[in-house]
Protein backbone atom coordinates (compact mmCIF):
# COMPACT_ATOMS: atom_id res chain seq x y z
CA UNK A 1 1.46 -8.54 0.53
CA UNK A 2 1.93 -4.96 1.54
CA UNK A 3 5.25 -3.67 1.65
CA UNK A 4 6.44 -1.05 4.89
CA UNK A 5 5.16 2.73 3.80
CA UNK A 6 6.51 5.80 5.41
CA UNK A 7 4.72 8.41 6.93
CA UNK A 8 4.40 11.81 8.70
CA UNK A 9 2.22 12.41 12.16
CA UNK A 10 1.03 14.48 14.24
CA UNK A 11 -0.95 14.43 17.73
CA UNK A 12 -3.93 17.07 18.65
CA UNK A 13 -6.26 17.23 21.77
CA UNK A 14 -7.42 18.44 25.01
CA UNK A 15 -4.67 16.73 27.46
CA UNK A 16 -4.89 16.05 31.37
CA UNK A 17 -1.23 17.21 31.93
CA UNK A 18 -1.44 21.20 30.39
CA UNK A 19 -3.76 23.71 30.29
CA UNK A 20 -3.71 24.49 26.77
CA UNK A 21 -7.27 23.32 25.77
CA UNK A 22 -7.67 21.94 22.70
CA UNK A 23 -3.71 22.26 20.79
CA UNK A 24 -1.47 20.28 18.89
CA UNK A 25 0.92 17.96 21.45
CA UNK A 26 3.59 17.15 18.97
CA UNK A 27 4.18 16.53 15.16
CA UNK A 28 7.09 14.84 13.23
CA UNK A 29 9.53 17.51 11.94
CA UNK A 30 8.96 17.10 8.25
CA UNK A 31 5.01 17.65 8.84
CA UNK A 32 4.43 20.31 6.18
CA UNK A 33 1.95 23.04 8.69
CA UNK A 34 -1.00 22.65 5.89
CA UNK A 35 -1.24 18.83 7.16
CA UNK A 36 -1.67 19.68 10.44
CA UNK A 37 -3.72 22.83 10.15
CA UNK A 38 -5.90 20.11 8.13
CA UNK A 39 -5.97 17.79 10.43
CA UNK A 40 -6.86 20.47 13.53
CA UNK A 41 -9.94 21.36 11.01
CA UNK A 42 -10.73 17.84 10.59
CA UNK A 43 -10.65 16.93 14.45
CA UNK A 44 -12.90 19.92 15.47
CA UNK A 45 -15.63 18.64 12.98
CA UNK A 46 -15.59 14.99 14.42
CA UNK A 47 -18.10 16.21 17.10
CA UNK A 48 -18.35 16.23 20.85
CA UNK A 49 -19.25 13.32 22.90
CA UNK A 50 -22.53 12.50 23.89
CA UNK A 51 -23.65 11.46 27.42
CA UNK A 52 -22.99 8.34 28.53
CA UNK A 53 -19.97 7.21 26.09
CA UNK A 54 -17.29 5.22 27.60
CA UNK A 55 -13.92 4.90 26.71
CA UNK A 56 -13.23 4.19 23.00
CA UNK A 57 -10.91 4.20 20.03
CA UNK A 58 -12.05 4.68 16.60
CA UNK A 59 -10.34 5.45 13.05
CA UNK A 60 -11.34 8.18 10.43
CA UNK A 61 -9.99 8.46 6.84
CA UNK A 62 -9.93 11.95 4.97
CA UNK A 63 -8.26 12.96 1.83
CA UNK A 64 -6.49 16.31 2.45
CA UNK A 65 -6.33 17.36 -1.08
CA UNK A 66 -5.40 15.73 -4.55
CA UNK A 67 -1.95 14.22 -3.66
CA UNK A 68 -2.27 12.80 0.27
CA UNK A 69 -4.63 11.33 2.58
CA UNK A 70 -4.43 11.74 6.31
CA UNK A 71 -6.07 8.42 8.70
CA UNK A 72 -7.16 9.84 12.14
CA UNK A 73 -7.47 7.60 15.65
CA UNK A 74 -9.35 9.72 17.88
CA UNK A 75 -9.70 7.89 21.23
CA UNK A 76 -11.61 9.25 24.42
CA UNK A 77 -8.95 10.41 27.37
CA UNK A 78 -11.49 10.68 30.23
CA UNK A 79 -11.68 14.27 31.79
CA UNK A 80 -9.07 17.51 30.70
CA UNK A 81 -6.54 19.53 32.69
CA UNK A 82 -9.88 21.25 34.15
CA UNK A 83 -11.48 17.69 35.08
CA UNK A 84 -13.96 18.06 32.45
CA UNK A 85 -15.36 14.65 31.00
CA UNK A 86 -15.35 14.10 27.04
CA UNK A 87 -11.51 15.03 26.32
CA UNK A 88 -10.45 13.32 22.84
CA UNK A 89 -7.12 12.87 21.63
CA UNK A 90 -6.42 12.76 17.96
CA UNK A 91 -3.21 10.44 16.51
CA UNK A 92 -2.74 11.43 12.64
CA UNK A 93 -0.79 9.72 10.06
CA UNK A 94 0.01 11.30 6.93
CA UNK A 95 0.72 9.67 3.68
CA UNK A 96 0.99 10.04 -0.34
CA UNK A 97 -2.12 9.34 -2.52
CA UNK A 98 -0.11 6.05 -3.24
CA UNK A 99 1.09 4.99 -0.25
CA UNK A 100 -2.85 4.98 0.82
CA UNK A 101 -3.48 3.18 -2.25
CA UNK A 102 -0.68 0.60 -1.90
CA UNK A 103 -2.20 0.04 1.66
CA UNK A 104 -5.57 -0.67 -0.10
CA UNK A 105 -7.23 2.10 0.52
CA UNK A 106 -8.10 1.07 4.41
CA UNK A 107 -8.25 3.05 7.35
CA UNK A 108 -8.02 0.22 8.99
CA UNK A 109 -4.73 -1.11 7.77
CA UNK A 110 -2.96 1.54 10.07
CA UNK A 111 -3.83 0.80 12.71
CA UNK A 112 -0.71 -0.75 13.83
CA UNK A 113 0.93 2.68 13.87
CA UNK A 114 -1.69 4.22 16.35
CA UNK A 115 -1.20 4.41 20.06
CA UNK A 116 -3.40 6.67 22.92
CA UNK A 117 -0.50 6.77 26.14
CA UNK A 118 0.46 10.27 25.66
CA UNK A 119 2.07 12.14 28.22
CA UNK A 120 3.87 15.15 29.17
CA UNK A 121 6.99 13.79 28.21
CA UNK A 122 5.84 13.81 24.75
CA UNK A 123 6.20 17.44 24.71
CA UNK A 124 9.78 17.18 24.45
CA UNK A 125 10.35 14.80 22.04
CA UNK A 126 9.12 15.16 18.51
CA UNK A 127 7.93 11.93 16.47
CA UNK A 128 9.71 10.85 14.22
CA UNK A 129 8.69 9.52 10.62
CA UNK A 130 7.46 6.91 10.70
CA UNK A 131 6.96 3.41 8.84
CA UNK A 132 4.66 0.50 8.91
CA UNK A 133 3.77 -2.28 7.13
CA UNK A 134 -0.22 -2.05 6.77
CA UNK A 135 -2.46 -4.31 8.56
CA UNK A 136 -4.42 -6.84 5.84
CA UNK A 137 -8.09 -7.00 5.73
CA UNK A 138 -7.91 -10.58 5.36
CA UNK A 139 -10.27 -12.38 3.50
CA UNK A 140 -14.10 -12.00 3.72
CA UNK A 141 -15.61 -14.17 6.56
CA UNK A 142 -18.72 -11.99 7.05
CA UNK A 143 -21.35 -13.94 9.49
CA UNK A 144 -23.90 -15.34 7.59
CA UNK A 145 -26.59 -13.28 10.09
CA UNK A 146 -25.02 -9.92 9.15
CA UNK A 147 -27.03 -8.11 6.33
CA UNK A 148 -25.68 -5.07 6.19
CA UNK A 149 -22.99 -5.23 4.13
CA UNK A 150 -24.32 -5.89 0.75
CA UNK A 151 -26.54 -3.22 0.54
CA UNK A 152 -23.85 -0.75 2.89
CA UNK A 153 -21.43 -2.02 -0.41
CA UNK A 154 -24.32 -1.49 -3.10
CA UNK A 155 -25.16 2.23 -1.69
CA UNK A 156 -21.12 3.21 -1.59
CA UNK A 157 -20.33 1.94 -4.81
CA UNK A 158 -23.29 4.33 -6.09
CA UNK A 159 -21.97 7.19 -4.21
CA UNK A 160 -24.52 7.33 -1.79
CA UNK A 161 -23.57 8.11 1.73
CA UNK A 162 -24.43 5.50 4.38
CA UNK A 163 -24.94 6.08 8.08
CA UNK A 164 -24.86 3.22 10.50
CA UNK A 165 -26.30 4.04 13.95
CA UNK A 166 -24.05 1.96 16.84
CA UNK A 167 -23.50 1.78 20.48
CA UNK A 168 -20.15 0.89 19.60
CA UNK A 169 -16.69 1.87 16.92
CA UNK A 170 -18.36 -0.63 13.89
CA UNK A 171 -14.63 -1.39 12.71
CA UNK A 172 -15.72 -4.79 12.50
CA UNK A 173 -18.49 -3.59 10.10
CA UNK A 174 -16.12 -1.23 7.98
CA UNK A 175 -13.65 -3.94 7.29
CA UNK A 176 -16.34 -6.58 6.15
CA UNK A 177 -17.67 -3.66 4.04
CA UNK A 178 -13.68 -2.73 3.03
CA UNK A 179 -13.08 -6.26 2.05
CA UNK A 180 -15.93 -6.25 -0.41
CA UNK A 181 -15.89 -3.20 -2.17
CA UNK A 182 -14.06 -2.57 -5.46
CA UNK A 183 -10.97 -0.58 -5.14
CA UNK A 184 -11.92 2.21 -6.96
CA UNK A 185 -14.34 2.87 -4.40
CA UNK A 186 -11.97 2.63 -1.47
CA UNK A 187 -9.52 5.26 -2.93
CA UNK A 188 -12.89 7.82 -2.95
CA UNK A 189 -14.96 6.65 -0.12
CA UNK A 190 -13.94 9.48 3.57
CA UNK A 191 -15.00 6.52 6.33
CA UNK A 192 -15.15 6.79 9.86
CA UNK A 193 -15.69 3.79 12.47
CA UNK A 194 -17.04 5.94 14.59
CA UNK A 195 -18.12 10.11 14.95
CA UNK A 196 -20.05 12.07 16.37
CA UNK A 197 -20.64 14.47 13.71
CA UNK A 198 -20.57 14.47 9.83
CA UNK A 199 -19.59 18.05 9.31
CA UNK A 200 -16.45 15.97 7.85
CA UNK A 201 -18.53 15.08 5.41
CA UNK A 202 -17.87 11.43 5.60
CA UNK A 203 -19.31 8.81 2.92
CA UNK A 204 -19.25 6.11 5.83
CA UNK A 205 -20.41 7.27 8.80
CA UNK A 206 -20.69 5.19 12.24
CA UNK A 207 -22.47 7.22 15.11
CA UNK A 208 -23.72 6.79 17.82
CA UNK A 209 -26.85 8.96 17.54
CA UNK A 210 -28.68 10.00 14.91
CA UNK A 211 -30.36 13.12 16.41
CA UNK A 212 -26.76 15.24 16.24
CA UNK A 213 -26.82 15.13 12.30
CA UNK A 214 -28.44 16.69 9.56
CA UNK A 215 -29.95 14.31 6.78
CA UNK A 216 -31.28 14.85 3.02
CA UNK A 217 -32.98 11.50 2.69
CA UNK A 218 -31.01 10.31 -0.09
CA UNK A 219 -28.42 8.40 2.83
CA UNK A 220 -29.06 4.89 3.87
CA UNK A 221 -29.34 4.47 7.09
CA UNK A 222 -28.73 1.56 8.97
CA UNK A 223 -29.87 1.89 13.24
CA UNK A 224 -28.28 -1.32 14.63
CA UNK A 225 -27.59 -2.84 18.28
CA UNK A 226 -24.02 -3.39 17.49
């Protein structure tokens, strides 16, 4: 069992209720400026929103350098304070090299300290730090019809990077993959549920189109309904 882990945050986007464009909406005070400057660097590469996406919510994972790890929720807010469509707004949690670790190396297991409500009011009150007890994979209950995940495991575990082409966020996907792969691989492996770019670099890559990124051949790529 996982034990509660603290951590710092910070919120970045292109809000309905200022005219600031893309900024950063509020950090906890102890947020050293280098994890959010990281974070605004991290958020511009995620990519802008093709035609036709709906609402969504999906998590990325990015070390920032040798001794922390920042996890990402970037979820789709509709239009902007000018009314344009495709406004994202970016929820980061900071946290130790170990305190990812201890969490097993999962994006997904913060997800229970992720929200999307932001409002004006947030402007005046600055987060706090903040603690959670990460979310566990669970065991592995993979449907027997889904064949991606051995060879999505055998391709990360050789450090190749895999992209998986989806309508949809594939969390279900990374934490079937998560729950298989050796831990050592976890702690390396930058993984995003969903993007719409890879200038992150990302060695698990959900997108919804394939046409916005730029391949060497040595990926595997996986184009899949859901």
């Amino acid at each position: 069992m996982f034990g509660a882990i603290g951590y710092e945050q910070a919120v970045y986007g292109s809000f309905p209720f200022w005219s600031r464009g893309y900024a950063v909406l509020v950090a906890s005070a102890d947020c050293p400026p280098a994890w959010i400057d990281a974070m605004k660097r991290a958020c511009a590469r995620f990519g802008e929103s093709p035609p036709g996406v709906a609402g969504f919510r999906s998590v990325f994972a990015l070390p920032i350098d040798r001794s922390s790890w920042m996890i990402v929720q970037a979820a789709s807010l509709g239009r902007d304070d000018q009314g344009r469509p495709g406004a994202l707004a970016f929820h980061a949690l900071f946290v130790s090299h170990w305190s990812y670790r201890r969490a097993g190396a999962s994006p997904l297991a913060f997800v229970p300290g992720f929200r999307a409500d932001w409002t004006a009011a947030d402007r005046d009150a600055p987060l706090p730090r903040g603690r959670l007890k990460p979310a566990p994979l669970g065991p592995a209950r993979d449907h027997p019809d889904d064949d991606r995940v051995a060879p999505i495991v055998a391709a990360l575990s050789r450090s190749r990077r895999v992209v998986v082409q989806t309508p949809e966020p594939a969390d279900a996907l990374l934490r079937s993959v998560w729950r298989r792969l050796p831990g050592r691989v976890r702690r390396r492996t930058r993984a995003a549920s969903w993007a719409f770019g890879n200038a992150n670099r990302f060695d698990f890559l959900a997108t919804p189109r394939l046409g916005a990124l730029v391949l060497d051949g040595s990926e595997l790529v996986i184009q899949a309904d859901s």
